[in-house]
PDB file of N, CA and C in Angstrom:
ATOM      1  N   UNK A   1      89.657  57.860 105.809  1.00  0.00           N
ATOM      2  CA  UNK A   1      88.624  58.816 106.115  1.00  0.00           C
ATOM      3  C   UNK A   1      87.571  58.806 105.011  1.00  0.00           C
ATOM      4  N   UNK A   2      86.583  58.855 105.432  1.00  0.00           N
ATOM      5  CA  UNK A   2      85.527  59.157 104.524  1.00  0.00           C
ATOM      6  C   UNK A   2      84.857  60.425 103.907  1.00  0.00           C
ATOM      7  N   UNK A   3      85.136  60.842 103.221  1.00  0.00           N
ATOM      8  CA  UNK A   3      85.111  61.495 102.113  1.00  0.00           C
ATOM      9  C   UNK A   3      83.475  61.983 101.377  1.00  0.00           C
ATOM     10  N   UNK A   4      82.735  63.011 101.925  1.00  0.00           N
ATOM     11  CA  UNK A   4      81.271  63.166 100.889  1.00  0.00           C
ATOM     12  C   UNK A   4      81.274  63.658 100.043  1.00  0.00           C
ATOM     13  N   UNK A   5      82.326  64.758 100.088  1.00  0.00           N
ATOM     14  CA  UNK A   5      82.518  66.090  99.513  1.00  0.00           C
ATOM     15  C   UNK A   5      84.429  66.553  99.320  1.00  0.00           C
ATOM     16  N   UNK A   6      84.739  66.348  98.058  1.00  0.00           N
ATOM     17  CA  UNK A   6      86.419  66.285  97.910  1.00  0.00           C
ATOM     18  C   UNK A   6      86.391  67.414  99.093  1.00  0.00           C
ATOM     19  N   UNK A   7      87.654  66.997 100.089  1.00  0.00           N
ATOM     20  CA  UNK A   7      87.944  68.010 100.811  1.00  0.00           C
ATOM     21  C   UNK A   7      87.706  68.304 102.357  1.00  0.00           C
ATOM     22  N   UNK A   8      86.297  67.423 102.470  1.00  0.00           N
ATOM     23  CA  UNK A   8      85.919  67.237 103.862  1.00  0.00           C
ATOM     24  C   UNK A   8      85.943  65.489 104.037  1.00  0.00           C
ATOM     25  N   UNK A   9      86.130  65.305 105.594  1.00  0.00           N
ATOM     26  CA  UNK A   9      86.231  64.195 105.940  1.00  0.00           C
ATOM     27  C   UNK A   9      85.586  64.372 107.044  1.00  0.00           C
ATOM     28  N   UNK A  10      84.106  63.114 107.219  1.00  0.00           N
ATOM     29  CA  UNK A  10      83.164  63.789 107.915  1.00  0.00           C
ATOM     30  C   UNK A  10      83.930  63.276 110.004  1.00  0.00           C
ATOM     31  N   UNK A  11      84.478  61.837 109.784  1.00  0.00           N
ATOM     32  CA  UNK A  11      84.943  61.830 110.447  1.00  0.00           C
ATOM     33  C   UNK A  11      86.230  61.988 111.781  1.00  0.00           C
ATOM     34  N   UNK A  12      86.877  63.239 110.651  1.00  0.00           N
ATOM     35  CA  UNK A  12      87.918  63.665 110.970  1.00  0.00           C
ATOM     36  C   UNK A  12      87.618  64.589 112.426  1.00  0.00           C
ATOM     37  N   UNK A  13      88.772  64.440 113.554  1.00  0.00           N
ATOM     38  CA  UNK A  13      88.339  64.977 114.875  1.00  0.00           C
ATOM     39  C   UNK A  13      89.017  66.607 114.946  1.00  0.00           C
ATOM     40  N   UNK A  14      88.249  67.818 115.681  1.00  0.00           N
ATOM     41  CA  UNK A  14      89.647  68.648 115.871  1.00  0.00           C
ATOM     42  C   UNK A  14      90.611  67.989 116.432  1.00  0.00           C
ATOM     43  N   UNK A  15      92.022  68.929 116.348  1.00  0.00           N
ATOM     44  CA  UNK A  15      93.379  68.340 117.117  1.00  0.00           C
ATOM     45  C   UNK A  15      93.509  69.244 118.118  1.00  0.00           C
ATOM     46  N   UNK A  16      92.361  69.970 118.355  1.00  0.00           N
ATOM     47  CA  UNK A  16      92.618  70.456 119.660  1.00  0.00           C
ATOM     48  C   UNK A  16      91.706  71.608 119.868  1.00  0.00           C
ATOM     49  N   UNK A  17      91.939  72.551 121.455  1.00  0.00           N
ATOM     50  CA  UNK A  17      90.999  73.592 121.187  1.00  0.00           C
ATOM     51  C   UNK A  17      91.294  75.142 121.042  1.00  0.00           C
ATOM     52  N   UNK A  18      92.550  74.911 119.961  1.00  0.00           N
ATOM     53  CA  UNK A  18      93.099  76.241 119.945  1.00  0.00           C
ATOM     54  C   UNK A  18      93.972  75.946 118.885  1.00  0.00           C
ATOM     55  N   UNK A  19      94.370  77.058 118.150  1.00  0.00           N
ATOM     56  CA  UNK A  19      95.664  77.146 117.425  1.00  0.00           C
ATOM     57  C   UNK A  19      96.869  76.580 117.293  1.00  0.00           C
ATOM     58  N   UNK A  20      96.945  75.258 117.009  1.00  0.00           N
ATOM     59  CA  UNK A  20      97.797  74.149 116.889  1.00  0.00           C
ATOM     60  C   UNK A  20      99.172  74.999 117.085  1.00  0.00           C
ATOM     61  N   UNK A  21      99.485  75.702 115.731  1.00  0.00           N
ATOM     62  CA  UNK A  21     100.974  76.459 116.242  1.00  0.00           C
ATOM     63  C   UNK A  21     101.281  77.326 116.735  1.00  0.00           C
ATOM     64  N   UNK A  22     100.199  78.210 117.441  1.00  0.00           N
ATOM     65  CA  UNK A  22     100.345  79.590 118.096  1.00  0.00           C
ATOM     66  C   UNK A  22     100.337  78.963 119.561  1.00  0.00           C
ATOM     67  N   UNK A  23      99.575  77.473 119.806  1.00  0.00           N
ATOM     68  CA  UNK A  23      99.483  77.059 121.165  1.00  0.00           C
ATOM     69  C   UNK A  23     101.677  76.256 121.210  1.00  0.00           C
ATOM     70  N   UNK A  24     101.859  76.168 120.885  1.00  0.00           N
ATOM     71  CA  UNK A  24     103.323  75.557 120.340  1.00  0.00           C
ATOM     72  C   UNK A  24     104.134  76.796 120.734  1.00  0.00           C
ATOM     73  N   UNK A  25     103.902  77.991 119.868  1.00  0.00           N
ATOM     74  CA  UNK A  25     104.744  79.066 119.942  1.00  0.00           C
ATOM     75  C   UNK A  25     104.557  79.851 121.172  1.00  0.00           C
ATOM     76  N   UNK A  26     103.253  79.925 122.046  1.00  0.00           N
ATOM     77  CA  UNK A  26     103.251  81.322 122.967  1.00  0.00           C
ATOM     78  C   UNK A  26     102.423  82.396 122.238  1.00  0.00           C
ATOM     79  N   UNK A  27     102.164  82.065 120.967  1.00  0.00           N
ATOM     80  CA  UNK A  27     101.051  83.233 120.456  1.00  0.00           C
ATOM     81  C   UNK A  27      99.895  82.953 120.191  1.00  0.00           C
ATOM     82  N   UNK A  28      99.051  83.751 119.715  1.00  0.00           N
ATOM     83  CA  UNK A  28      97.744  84.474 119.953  1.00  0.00           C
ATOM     84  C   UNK A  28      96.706  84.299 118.714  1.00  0.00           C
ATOM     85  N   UNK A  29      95.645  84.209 118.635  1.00  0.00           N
ATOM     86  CA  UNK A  29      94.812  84.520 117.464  1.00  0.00           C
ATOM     87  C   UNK A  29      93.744  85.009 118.103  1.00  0.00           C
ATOM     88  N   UNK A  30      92.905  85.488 116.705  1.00  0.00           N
ATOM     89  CA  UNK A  30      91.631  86.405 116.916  1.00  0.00           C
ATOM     90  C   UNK A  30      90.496  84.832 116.686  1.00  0.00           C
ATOM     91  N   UNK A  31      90.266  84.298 115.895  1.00  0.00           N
ATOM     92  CA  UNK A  31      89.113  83.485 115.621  1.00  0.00           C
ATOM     93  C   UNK A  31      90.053  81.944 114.894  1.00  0.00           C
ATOM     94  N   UNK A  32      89.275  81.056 115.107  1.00  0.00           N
ATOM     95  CA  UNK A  32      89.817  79.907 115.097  1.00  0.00           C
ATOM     96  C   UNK A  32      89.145  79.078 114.042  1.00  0.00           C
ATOM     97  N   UNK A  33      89.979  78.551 113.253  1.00  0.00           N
ATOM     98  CA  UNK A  33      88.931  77.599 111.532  1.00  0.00           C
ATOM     99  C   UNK A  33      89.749  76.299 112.182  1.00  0.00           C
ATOM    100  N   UNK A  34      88.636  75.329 111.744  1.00  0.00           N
ATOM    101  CA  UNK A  34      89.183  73.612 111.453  1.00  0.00           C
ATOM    102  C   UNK A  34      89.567  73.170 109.950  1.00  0.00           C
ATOM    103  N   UNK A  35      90.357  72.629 109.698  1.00  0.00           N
ATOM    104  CA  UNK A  35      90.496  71.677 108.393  1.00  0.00           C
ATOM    105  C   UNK A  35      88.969  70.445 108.135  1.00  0.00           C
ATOM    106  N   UNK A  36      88.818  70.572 107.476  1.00  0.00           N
ATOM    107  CA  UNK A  36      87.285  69.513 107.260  1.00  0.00           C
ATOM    108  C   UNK A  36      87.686  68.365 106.756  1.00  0.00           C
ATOM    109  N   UNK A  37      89.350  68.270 106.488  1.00  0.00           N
ATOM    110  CA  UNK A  37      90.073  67.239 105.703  1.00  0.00           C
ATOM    111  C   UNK A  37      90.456  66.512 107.024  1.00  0.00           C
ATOM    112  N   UNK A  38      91.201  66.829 107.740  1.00  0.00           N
ATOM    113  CA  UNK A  38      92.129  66.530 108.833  1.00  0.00           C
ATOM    114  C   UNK A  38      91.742  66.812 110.468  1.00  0.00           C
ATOM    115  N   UNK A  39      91.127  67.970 110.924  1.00  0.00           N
ATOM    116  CA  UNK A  39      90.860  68.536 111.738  1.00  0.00           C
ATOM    117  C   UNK A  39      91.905  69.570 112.599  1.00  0.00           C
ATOM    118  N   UNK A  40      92.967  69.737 111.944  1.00  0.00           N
ATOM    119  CA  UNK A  40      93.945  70.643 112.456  1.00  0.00           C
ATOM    120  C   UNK A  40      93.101  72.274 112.788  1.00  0.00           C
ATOM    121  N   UNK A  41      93.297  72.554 113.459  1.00  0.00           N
ATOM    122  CA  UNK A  41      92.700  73.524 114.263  1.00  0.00           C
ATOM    123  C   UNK A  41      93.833  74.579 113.950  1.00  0.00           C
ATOM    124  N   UNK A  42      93.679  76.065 113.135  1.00  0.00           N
ATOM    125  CA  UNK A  42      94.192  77.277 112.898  1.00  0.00           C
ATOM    126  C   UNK A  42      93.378  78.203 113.414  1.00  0.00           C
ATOM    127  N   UNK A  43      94.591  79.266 113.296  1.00  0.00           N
ATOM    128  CA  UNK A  43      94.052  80.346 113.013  1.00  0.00           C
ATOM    129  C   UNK A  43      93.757  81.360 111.918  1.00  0.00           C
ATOM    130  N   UNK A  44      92.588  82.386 111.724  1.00  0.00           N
ATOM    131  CA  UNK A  44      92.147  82.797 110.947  1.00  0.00           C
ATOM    132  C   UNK A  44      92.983  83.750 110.247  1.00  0.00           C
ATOM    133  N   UNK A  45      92.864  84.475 109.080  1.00  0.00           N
ATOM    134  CA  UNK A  45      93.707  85.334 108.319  1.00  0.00           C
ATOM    135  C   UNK A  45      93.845  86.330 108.884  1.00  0.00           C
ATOM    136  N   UNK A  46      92.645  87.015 109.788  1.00  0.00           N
ATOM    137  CA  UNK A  46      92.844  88.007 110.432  1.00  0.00           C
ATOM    138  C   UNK A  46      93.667  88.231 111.704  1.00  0.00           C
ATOM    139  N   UNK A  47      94.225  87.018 112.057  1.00  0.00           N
ATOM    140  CA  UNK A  47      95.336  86.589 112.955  1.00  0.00           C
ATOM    141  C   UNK A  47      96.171  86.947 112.589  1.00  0.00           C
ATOM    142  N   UNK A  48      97.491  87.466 113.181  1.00  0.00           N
ATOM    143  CA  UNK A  48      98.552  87.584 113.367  1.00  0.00           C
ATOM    144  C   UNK A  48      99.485  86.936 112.515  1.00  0.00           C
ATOM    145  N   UNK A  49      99.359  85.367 112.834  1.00  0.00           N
ATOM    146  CA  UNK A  49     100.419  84.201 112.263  1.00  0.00           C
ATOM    147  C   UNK A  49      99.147  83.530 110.887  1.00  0.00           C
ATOM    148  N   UNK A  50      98.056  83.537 110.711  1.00  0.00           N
ATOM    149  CA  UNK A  50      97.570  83.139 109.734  1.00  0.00           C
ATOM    150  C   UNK A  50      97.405  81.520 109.884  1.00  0.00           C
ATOM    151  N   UNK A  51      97.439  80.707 110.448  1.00  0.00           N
ATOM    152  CA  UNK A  51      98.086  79.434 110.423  1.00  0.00           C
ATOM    153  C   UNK A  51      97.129  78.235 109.512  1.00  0.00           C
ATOM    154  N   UNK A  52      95.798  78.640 109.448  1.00  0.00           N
ATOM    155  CA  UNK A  52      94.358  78.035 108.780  1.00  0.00           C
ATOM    156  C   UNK A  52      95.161  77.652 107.380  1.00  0.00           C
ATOM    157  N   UNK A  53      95.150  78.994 107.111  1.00  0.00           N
ATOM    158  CA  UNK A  53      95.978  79.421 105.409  1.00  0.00           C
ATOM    159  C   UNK A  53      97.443  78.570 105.453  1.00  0.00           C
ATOM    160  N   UNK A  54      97.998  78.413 106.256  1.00  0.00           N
ATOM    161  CA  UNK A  54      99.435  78.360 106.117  1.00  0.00           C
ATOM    162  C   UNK A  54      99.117  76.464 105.835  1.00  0.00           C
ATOM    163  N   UNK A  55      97.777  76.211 106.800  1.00  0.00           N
ATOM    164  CA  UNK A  55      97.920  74.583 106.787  1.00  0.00           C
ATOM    165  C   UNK A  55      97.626  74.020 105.122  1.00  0.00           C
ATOM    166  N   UNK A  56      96.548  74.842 105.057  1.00  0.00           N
ATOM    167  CA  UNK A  56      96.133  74.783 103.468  1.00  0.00           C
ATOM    168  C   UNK A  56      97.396  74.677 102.198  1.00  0.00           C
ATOM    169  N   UNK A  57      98.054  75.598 102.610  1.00  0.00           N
ATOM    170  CA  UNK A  57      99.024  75.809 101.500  1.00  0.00           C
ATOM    171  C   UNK A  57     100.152  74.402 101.747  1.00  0.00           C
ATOM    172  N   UNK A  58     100.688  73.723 102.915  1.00  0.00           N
ATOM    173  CA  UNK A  58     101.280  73.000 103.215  1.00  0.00           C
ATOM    174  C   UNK A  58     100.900  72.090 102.913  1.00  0.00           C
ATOM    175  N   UNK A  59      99.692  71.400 102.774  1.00  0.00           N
ATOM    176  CA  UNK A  59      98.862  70.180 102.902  1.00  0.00           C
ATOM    177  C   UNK A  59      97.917  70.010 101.695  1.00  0.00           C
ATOM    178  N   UNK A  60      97.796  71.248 101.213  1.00  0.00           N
ATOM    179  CA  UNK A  60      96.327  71.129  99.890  1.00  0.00           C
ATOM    180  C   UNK A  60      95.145  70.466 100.454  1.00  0.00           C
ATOM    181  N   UNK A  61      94.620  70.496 101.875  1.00  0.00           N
ATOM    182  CA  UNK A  61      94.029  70.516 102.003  1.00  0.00           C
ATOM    183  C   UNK A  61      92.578  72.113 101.810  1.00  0.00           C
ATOM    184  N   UNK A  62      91.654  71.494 101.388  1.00  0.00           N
ATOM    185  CA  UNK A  62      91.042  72.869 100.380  1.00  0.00           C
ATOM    186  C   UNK A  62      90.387  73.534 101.173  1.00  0.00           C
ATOM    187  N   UNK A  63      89.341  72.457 102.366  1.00  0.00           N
ATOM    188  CA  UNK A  63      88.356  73.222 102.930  1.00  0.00           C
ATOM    189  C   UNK A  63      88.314  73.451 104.163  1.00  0.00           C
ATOM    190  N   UNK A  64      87.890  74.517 105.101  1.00  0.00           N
ATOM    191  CA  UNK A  64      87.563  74.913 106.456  1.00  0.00           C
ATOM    192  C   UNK A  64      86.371  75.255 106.817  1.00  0.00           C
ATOM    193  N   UNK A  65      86.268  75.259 107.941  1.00  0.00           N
ATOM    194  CA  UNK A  65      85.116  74.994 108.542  1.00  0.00           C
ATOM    195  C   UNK A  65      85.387  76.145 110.229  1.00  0.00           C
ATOM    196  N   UNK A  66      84.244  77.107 109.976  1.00  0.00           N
ATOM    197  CA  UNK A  66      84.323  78.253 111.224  1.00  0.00           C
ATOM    198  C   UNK A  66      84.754  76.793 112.528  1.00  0.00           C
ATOM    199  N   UNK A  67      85.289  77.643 113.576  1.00  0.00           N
ATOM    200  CA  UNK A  67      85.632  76.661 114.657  1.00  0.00           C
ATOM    201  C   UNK A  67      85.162  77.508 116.096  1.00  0.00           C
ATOM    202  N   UNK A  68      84.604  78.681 115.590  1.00  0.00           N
ATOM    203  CA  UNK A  68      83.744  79.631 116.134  1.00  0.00           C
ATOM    204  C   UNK A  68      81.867  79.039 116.863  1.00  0.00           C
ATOM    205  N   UNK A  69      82.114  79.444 118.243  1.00  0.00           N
ATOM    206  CA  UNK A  69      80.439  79.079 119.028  1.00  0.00           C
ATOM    207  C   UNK A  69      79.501  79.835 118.194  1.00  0.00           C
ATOM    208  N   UNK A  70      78.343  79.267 117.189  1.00  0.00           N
ATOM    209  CA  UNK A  70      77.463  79.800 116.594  1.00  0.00           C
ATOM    210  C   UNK A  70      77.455  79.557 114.838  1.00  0.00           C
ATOM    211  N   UNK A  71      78.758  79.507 114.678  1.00  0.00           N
ATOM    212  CA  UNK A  71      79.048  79.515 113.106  1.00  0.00           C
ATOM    213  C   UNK A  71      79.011  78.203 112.500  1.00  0.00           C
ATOM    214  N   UNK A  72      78.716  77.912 111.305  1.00  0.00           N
ATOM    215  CA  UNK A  72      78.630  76.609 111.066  1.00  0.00           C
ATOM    216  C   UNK A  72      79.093  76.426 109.340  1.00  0.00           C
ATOM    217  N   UNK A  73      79.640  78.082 108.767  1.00  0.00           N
ATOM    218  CA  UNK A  73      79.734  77.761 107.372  1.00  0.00           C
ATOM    219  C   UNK A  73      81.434  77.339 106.744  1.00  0.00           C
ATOM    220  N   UNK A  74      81.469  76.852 105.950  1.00  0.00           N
ATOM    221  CA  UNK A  74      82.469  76.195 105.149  1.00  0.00           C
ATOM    222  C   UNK A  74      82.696  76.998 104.087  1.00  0.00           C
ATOM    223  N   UNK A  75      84.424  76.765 103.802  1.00  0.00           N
ATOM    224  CA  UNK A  75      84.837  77.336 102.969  1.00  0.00           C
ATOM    225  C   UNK A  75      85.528  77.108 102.120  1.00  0.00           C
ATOM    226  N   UNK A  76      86.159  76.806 100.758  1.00  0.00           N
ATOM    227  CA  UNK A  76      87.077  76.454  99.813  1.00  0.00           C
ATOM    228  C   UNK A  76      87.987  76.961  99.340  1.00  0.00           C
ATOM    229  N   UNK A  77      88.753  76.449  99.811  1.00  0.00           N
ATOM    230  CA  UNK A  77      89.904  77.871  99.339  1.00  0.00           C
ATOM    231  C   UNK A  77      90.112  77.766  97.396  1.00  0.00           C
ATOM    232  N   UNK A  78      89.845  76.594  96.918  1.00  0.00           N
ATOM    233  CA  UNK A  78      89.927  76.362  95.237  1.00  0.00           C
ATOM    234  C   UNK A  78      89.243  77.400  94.985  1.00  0.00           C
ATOM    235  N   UNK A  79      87.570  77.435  95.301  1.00  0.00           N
ATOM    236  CA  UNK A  79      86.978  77.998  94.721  1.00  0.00           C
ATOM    237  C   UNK A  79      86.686  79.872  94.999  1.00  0.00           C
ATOM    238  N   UNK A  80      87.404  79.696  96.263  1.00  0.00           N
ATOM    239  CA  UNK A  80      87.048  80.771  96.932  1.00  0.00           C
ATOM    240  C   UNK A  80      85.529  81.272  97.485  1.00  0.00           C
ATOM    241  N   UNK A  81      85.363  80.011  98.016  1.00  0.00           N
ATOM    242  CA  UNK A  81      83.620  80.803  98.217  1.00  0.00           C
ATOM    243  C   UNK A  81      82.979  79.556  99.208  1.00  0.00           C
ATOM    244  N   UNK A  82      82.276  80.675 100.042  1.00  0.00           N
ATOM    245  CA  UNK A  82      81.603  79.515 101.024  1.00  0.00           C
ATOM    246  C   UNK A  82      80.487  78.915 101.168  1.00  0.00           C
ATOM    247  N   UNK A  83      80.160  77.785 101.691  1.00  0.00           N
ATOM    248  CA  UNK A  83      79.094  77.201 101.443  1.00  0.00           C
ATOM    249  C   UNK A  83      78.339  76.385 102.848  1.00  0.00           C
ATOM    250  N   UNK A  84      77.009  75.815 102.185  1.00  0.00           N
ATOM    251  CA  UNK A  84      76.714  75.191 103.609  1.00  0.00           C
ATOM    252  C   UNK A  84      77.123  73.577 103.559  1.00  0.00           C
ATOM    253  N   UNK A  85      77.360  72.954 104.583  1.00  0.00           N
ATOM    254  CA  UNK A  85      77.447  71.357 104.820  1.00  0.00           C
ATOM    255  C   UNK A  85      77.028  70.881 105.637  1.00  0.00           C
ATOM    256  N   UNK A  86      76.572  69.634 105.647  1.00  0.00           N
ATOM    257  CA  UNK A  86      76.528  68.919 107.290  1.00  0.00           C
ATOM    258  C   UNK A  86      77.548  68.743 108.260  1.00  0.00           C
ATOM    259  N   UNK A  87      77.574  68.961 108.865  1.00  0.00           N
ATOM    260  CA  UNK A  87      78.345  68.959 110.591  1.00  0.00           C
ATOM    261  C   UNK A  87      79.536  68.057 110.512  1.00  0.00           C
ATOM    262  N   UNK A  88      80.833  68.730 110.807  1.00  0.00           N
ATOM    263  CA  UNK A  88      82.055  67.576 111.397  1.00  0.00           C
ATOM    264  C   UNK A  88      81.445  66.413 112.693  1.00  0.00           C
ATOM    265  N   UNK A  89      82.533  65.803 112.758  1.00  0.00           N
ATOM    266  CA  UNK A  89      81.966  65.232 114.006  1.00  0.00           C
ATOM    267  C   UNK A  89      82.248  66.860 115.336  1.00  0.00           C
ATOM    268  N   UNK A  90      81.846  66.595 116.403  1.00  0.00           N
ATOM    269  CA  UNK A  90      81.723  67.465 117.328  1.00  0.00           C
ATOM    270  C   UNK A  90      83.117  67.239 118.116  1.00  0.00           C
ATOM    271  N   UNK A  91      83.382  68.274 119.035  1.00  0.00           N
ATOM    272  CA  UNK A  91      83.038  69.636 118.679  1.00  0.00           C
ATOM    273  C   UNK A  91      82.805  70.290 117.962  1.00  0.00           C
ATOM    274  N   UNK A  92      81.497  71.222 117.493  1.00  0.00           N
ATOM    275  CA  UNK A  92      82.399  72.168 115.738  1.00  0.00           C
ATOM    276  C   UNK A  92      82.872  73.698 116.394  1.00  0.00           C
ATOM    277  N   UNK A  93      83.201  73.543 117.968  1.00  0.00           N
ATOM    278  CA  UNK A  93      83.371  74.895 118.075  1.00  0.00           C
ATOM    279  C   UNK A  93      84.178  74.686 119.455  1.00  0.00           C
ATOM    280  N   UNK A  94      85.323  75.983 119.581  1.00  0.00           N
ATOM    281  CA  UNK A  94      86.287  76.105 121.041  1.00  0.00           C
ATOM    282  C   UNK A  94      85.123  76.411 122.338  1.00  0.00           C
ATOM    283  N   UNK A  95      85.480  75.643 123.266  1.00  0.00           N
ATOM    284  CA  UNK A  95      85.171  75.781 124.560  1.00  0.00           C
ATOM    285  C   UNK A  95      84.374  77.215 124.923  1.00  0.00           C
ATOM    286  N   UNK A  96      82.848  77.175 124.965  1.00  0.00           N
ATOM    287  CA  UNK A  96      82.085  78.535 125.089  1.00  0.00           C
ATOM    288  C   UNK A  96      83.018  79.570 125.835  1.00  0.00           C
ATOM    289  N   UNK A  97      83.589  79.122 127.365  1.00  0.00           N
ATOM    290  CA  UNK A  97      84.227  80.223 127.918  1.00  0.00           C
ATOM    291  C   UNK A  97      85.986  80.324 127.949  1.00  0.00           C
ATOM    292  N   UNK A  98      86.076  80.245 126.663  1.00  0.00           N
ATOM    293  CA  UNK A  98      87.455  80.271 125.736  1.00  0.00           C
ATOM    294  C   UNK A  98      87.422  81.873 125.266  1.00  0.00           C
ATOM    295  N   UNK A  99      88.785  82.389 125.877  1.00  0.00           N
ATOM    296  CA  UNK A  99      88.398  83.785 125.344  1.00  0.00           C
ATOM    297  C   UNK A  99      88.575  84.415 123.658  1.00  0.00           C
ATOM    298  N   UNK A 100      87.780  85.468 123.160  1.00  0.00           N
ATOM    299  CA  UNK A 100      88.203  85.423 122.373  1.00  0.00           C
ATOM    300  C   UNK A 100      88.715  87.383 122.032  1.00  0.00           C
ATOM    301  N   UNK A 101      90.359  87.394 121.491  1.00  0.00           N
ATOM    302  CA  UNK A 101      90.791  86.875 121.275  1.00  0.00           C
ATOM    303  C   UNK A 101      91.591  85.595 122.415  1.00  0.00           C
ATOM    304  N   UNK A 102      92.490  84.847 121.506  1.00  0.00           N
ATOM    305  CA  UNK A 102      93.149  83.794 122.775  1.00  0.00           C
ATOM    306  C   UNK A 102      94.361  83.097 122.526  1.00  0.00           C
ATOM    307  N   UNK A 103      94.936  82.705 123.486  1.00  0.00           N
ATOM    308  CA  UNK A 103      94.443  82.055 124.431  1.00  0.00           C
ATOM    309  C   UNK A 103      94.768  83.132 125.276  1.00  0.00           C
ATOM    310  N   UNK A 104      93.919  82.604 126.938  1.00  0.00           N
ATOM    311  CA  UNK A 104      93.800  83.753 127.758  1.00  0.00           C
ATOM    312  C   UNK A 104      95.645  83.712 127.840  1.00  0.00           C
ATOM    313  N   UNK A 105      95.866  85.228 128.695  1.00  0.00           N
ATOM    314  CA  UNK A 105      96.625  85.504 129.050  1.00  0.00           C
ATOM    315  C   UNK A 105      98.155  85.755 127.630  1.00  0.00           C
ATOM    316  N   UNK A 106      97.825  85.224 126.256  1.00  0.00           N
ATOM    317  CA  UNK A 106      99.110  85.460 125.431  1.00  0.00           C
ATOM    318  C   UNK A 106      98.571  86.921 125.148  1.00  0.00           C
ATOM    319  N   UNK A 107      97.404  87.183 125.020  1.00  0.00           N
ATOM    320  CA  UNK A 107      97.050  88.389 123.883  1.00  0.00           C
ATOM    321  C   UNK A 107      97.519  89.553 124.624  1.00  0.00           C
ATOM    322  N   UNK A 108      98.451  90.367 123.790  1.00  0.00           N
ATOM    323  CA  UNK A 108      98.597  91.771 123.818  1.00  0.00           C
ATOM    324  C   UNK A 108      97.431  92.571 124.409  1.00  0.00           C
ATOM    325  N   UNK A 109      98.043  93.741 125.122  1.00  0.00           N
ATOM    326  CA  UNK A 109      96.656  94.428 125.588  1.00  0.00           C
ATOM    327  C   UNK A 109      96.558  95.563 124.396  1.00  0.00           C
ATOM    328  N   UNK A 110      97.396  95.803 123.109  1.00  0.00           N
ATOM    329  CA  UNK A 110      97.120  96.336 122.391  1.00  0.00           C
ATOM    330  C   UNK A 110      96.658  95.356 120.861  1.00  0.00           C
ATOM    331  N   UNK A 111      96.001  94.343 120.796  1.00  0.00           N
ATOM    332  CA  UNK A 111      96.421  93.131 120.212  1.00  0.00           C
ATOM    333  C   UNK A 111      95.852  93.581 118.839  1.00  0.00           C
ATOM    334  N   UNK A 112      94.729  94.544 118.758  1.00  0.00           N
ATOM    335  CA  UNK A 112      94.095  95.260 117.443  1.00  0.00           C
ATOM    336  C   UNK A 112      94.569  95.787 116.571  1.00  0.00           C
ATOM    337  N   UNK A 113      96.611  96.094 117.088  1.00  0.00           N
ATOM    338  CA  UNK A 113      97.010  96.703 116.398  1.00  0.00           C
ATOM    339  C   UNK A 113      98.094  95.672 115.122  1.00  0.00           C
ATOM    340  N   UNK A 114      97.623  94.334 115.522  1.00  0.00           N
ATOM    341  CA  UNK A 114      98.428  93.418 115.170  1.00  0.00           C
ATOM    342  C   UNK A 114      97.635  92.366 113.976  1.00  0.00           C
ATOM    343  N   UNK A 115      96.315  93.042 113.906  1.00  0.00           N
ATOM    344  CA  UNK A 115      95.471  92.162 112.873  1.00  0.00           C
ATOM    345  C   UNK A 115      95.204  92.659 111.351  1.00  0.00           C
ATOM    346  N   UNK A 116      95.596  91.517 110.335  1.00  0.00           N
ATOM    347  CA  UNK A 116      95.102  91.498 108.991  1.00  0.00           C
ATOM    348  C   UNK A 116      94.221  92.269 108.626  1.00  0.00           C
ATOM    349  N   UNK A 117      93.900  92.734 107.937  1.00  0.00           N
ATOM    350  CA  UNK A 117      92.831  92.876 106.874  1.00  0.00           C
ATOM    351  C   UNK A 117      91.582  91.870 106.155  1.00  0.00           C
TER     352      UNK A 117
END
C-alpha cells in the first residue's frame, strides 16, 4: 500500500458498508469511521460496541477517516487531533439511504439509551 501520510493508505478499499463486527454479531451502531490504513469499516465511540477504537488498539493502526455522507475529516488517534486530507479511494461514505442509526432493523427502539459519551 502506498503510504503519503504514516497511517493512511491512499489506496486502501472500505471492507464494507457497515460495521465489520456489529454486522458479524447482530448489533448496531450510531455513526460509522474507516481505517485510512486498511479500510476496515467501525463503529464510532459513541456506539455501543466501539469497534473503530477497538480496531486501532488491535492493529496500531493510527488514523480514521468519518465514513459518514458529507464528512470528510481525519483523525489520529497518536496525536489526538483531527485534520484535513485528500480523499480515500471511494466510497468515503455508507450508502445515502443507509439508516442511521444501523443497520436497519438491529437498532433498539430505545437505542439512545445505549450510547457513549
Amino acid at each position: 500500500m502506498t503510504n503519503d501520510y504514516d497511517g493512511i493508505a491512499r489506496n486502501s478499499k472500505p471492507s464494507g458498508t457497515g460495521c465489520v463486527e456489529c454486522l458479524s454479531t447482530g448489533a448496531w451502531w450510531l455513526h460509522l469511521r474507516r481505517c485510512a490504513e486498511c479500510g476496515h469499516i467501525g463503529c464510532c465511540d459513541t456506539s455501543p460496541n466501539q469497534h473503530a477504537t477497538k480496531h486501532f488498539e488491535a492493529t496500531g493502526h493510527p488514523v480514521l477517516t468519518s465514513f459518514e455522507p458529507g464528512e470528510d475529516w481525519f483523525y489520529d488517534y497518536r496525536t489526538g487531533e483531527f485534520f484535513d486530507s485528500p480523499p480515500l479511494l471511494p466510497p468515503h461514505a455508507h450508502p445515502p439511504g443507509q439508516p442511521v442509526p444501523g443497520p436497519d432493523g438491529k437498532v433498539p427502539v430505545n437505542w439512545e439509551n445505549f450510547l457513549h459519551d
